[in-house]
N, C-alpha and C. Protein backbone atom coordinates (compact mmCIF):
# COMPACT_ATOMS: atom_id res chain seq x y z
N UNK A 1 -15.67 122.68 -287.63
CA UNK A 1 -15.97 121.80 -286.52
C UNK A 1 -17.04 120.81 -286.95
N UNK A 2 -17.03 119.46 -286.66
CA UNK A 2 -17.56 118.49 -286.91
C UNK A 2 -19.02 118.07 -286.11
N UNK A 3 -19.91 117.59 -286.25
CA UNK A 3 -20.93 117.45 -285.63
C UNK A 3 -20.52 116.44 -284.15
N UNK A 4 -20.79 116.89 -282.76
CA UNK A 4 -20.79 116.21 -281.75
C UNK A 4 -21.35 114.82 -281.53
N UNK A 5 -20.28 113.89 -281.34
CA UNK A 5 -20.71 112.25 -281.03
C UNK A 5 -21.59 112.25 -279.81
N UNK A 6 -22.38 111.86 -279.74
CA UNK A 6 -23.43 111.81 -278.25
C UNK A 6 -23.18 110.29 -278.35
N UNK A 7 -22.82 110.28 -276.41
CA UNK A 7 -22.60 108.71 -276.12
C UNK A 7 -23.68 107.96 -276.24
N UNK A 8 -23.37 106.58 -276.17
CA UNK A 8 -24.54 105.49 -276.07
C UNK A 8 -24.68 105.43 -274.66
N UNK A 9 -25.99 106.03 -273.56
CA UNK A 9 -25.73 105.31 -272.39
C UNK A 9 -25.70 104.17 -272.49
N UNK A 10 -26.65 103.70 -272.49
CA UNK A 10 -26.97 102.10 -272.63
C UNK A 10 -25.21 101.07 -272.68
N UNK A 11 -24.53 102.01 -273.43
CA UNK A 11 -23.72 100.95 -273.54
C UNK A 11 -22.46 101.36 -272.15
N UNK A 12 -22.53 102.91 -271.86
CA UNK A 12 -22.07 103.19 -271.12
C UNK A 12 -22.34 102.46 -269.75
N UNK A 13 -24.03 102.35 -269.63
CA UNK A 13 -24.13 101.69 -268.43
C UNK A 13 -23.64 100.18 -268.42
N UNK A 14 -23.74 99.46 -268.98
CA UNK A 14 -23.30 97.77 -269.28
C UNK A 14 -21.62 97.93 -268.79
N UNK A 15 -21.20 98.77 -269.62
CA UNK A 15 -19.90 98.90 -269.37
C UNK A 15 -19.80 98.97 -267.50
N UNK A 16 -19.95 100.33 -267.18
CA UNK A 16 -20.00 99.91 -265.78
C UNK A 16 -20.66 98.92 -264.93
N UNK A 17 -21.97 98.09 -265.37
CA UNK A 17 -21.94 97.29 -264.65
C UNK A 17 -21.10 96.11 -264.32
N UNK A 18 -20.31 95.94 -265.84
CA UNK A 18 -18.98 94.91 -265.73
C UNK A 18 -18.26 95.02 -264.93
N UNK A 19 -17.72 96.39 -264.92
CA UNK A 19 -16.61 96.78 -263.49
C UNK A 19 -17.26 96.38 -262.64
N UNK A 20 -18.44 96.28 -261.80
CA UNK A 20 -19.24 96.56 -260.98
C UNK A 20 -18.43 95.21 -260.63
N UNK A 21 -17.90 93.98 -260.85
CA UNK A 21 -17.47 92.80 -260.28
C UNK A 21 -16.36 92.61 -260.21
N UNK A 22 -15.68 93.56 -260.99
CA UNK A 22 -14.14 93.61 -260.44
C UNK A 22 -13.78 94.86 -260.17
N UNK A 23 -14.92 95.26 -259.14
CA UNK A 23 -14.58 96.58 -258.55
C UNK A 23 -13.48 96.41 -257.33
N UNK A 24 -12.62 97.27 -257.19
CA UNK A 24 -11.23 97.57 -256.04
C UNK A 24 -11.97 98.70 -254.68
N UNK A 25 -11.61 98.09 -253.74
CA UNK A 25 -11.87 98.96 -252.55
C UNK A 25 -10.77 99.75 -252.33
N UNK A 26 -10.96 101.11 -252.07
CA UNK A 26 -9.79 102.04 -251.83
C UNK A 26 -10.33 102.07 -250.04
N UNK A 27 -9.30 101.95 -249.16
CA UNK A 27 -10.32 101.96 -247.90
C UNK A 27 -8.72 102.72 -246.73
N UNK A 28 -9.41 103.09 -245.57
CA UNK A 28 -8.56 103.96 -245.64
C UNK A 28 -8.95 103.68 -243.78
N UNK A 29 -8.03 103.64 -242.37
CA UNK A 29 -8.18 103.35 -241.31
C UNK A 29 -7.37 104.01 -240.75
N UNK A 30 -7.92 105.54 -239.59
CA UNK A 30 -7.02 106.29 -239.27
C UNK A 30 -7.76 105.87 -237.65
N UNK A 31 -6.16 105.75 -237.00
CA UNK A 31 -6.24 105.33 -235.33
C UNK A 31 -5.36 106.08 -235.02
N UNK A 32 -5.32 105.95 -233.60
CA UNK A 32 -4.36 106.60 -232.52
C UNK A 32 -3.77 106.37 -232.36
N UNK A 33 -2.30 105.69 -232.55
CA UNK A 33 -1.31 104.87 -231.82
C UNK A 33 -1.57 103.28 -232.06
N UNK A 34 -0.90 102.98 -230.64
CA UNK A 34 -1.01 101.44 -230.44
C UNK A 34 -2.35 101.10 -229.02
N UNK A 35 -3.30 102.07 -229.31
CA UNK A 35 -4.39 102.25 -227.97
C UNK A 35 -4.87 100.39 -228.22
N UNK A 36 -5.69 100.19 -227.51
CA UNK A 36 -6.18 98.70 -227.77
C UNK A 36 -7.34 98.77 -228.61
N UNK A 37 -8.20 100.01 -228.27
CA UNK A 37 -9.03 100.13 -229.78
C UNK A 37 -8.78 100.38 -230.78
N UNK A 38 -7.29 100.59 -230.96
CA UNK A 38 -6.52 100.62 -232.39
C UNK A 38 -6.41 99.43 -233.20
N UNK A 39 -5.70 98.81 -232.03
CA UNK A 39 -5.22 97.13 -232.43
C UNK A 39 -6.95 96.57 -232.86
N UNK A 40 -7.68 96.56 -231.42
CA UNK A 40 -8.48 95.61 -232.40
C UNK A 40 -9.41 96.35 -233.52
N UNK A 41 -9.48 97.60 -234.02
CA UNK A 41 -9.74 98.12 -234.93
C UNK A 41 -9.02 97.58 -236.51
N UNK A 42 -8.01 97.24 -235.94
CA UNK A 42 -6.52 97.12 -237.32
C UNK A 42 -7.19 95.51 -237.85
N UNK A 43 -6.87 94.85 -236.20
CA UNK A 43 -7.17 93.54 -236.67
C UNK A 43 -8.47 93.35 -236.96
N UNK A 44 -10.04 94.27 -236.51
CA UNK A 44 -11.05 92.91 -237.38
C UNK A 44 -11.46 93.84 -238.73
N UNK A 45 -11.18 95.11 -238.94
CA UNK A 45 -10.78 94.93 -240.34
C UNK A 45 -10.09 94.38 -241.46
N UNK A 46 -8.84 94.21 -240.66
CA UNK A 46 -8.18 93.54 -241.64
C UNK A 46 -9.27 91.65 -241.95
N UNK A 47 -9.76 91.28 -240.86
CA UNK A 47 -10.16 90.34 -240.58
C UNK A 47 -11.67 90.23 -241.58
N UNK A 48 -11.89 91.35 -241.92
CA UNK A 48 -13.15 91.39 -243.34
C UNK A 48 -13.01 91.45 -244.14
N UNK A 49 -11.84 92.30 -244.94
CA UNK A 49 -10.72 92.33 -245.86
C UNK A 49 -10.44 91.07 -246.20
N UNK A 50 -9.82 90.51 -245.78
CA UNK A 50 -9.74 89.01 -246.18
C UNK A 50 -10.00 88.01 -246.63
N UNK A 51 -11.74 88.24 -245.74
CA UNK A 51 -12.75 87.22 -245.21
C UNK A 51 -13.65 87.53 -247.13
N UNK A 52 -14.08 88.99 -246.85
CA UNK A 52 -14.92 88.83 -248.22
C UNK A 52 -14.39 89.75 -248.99
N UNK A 53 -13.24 90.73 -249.18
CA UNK A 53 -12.73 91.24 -250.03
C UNK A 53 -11.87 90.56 -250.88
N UNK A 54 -11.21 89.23 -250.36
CA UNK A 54 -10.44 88.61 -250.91
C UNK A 54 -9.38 89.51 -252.50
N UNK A 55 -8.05 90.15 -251.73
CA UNK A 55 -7.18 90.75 -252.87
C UNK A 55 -7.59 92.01 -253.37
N UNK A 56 -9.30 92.39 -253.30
CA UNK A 56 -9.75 93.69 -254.09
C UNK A 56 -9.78 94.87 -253.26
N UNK A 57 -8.87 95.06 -252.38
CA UNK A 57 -8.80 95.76 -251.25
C UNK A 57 -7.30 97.06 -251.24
N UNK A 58 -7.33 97.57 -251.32
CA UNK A 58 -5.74 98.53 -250.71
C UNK A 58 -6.52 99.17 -249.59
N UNK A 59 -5.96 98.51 -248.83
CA UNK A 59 -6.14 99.40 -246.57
C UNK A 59 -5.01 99.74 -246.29
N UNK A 60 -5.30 101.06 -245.94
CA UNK A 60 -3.99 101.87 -245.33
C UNK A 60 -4.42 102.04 -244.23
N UNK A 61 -3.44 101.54 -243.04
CA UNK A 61 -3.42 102.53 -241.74
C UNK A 61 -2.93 103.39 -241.53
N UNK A 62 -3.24 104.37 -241.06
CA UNK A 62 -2.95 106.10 -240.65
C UNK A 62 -2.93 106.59 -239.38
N UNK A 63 -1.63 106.04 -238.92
CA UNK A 63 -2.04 107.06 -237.81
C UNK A 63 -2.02 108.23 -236.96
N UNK A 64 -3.05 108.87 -236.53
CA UNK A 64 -3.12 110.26 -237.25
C UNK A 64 -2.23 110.98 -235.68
N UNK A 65 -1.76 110.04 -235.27
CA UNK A 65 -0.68 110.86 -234.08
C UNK A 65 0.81 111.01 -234.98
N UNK A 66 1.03 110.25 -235.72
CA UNK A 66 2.29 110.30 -237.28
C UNK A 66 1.85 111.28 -237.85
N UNK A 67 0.85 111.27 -237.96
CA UNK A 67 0.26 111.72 -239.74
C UNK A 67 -1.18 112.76 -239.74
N UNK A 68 -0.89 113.73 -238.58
CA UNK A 68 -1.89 114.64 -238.33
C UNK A 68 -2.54 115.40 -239.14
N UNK A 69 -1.94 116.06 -240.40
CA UNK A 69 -2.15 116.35 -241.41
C UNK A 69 -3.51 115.93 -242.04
N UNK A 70 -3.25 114.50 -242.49
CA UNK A 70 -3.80 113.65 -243.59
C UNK A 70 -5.46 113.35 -242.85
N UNK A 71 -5.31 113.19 -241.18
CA UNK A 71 -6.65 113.29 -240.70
C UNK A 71 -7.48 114.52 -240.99
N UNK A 72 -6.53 115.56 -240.91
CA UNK A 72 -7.38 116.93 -241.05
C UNK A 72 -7.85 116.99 -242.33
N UNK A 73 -6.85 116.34 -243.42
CA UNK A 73 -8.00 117.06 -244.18
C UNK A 73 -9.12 115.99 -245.10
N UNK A 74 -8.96 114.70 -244.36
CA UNK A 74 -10.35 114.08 -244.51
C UNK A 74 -11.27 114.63 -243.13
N UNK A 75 -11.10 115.45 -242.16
CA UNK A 75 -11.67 115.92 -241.86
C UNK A 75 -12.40 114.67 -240.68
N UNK A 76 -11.26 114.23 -240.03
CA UNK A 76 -11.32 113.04 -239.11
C UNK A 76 -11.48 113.56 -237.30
N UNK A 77 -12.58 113.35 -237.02
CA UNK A 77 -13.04 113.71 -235.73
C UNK A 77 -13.17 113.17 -234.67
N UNK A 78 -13.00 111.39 -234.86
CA UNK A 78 -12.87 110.85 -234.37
C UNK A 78 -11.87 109.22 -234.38
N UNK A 79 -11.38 108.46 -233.47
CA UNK A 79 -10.74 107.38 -234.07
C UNK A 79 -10.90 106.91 -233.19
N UNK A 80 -10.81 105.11 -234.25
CA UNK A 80 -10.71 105.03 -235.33
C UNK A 80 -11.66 104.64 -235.97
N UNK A 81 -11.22 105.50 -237.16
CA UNK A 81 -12.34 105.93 -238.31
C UNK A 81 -11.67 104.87 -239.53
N UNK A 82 -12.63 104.37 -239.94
CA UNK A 82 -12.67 104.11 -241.41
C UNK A 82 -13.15 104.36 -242.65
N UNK A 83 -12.52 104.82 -243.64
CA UNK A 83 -12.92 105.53 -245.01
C UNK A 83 -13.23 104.72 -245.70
N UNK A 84 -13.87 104.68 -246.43
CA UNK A 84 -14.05 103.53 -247.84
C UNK A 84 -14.25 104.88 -248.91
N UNK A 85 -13.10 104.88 -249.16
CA UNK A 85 -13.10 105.97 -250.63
C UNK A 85 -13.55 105.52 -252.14
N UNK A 86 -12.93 104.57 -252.26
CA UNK A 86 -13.66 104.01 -253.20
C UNK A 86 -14.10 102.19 -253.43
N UNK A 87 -15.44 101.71 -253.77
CA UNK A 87 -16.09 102.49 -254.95
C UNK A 87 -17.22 103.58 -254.03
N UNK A 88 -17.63 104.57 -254.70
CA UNK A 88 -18.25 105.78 -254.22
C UNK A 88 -19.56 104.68 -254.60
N UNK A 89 -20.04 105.55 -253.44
CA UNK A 89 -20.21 106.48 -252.55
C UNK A 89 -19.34 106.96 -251.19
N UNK A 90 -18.66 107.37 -250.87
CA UNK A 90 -17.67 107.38 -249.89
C UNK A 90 -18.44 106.93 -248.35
N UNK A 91 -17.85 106.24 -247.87
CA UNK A 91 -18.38 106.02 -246.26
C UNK A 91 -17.44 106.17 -245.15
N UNK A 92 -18.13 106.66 -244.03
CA UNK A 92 -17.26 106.17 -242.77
C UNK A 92 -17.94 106.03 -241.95
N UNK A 93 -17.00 104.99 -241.16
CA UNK A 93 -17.50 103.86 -239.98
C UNK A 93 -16.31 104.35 -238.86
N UNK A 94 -16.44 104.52 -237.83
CA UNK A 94 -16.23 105.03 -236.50
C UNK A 94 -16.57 103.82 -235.77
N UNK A 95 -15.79 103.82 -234.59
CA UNK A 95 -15.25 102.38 -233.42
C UNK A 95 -14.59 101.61 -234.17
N UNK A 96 -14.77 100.25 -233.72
CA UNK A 96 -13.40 99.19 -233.21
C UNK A 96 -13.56 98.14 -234.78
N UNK A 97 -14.54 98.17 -235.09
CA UNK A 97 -14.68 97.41 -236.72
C UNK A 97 -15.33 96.08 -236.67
N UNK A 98 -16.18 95.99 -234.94
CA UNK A 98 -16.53 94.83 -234.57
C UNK A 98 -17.49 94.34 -235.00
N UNK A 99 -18.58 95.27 -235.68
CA UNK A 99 -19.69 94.89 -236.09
C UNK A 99 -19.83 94.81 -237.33
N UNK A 100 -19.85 93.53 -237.63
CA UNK A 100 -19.40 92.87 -239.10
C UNK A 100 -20.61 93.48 -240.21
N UNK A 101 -21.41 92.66 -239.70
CA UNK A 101 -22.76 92.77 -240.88
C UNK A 101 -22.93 94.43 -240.94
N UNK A 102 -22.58 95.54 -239.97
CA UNK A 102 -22.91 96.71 -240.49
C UNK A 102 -21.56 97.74 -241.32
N UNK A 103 -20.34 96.78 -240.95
CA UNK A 103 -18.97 97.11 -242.20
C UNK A 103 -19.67 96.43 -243.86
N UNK A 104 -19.85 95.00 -243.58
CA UNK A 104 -20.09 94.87 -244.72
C UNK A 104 -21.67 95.64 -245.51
N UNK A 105 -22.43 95.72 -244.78
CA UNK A 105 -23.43 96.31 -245.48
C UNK A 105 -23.18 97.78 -245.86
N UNK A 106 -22.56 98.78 -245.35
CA UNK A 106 -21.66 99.56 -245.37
C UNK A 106 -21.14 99.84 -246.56
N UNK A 107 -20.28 98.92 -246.75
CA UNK A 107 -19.02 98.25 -247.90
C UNK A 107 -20.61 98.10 -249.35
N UNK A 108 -21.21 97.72 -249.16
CA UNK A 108 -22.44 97.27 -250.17
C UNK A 108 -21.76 95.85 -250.40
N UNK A 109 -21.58 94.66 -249.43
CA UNK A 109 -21.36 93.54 -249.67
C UNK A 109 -22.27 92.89 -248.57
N UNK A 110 -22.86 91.75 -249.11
CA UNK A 110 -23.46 90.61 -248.66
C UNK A 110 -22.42 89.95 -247.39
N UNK A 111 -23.13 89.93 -245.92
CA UNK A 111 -22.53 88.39 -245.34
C UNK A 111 -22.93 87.66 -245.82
N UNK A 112 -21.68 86.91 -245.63
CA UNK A 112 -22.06 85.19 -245.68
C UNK A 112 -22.70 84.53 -245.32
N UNK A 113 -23.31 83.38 -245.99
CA UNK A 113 -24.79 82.70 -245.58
C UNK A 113 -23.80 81.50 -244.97
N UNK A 114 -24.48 81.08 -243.57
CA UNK A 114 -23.52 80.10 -243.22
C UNK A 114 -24.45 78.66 -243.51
């Protein structure tokens, strides 16, 4: 057996900070039906998604009256809930998705300076 390579952090970290800008949101929106806090849950996420995720996004809706299962075992207590699975740290945000600046700060993204 050969002597063990020990990584370079240093280079390890650089490396991830590169990703760090073409990082992908894994994000994840489990509702009830077609309730009206569904809808506008659906729409002003999708409506941030757009706005400052531009493309780096996969959002799934779930809803967990279909798909009872998949709530249980993220362990969903309330809706609608939103996951942001990845990039980790994992989060969730609970109600309607109205309050922008605390999705995006959330998200670890900047609003927009108008």
């Amino acid at each position: 057996m050969g002597p063990k390579k020990v990584k370079d952090s240093t280079k390890e970290f650089e490396k991830a900070l590169a990703l760090k800008g073409d990082r992908k949101y894994a994000l994840r929106l489990y509702v009830t039906g077609t309730t009206p806090r569904s809808v506008s849950a659906i729409r002003n996420i999708r409506k941030i998604c757009n706005e400052h995720l531009k493309g780096a996004y996969d959002l799934k809706v779930i809803d967990i009256y279909q798909q009872p299962v998949l709530a249980k075992g993220e362990q969903i207590i309330a809706a609608p809930t939103l996951l942001k699975k990845l990039p980790l740290p994992l989060r969730r945000f609970i109600g309607d998705m109205s309050n922008t600046e605390q999705i995006l700060l959330g998200l670890d993204l900047s609003p927009k300076k108008k």
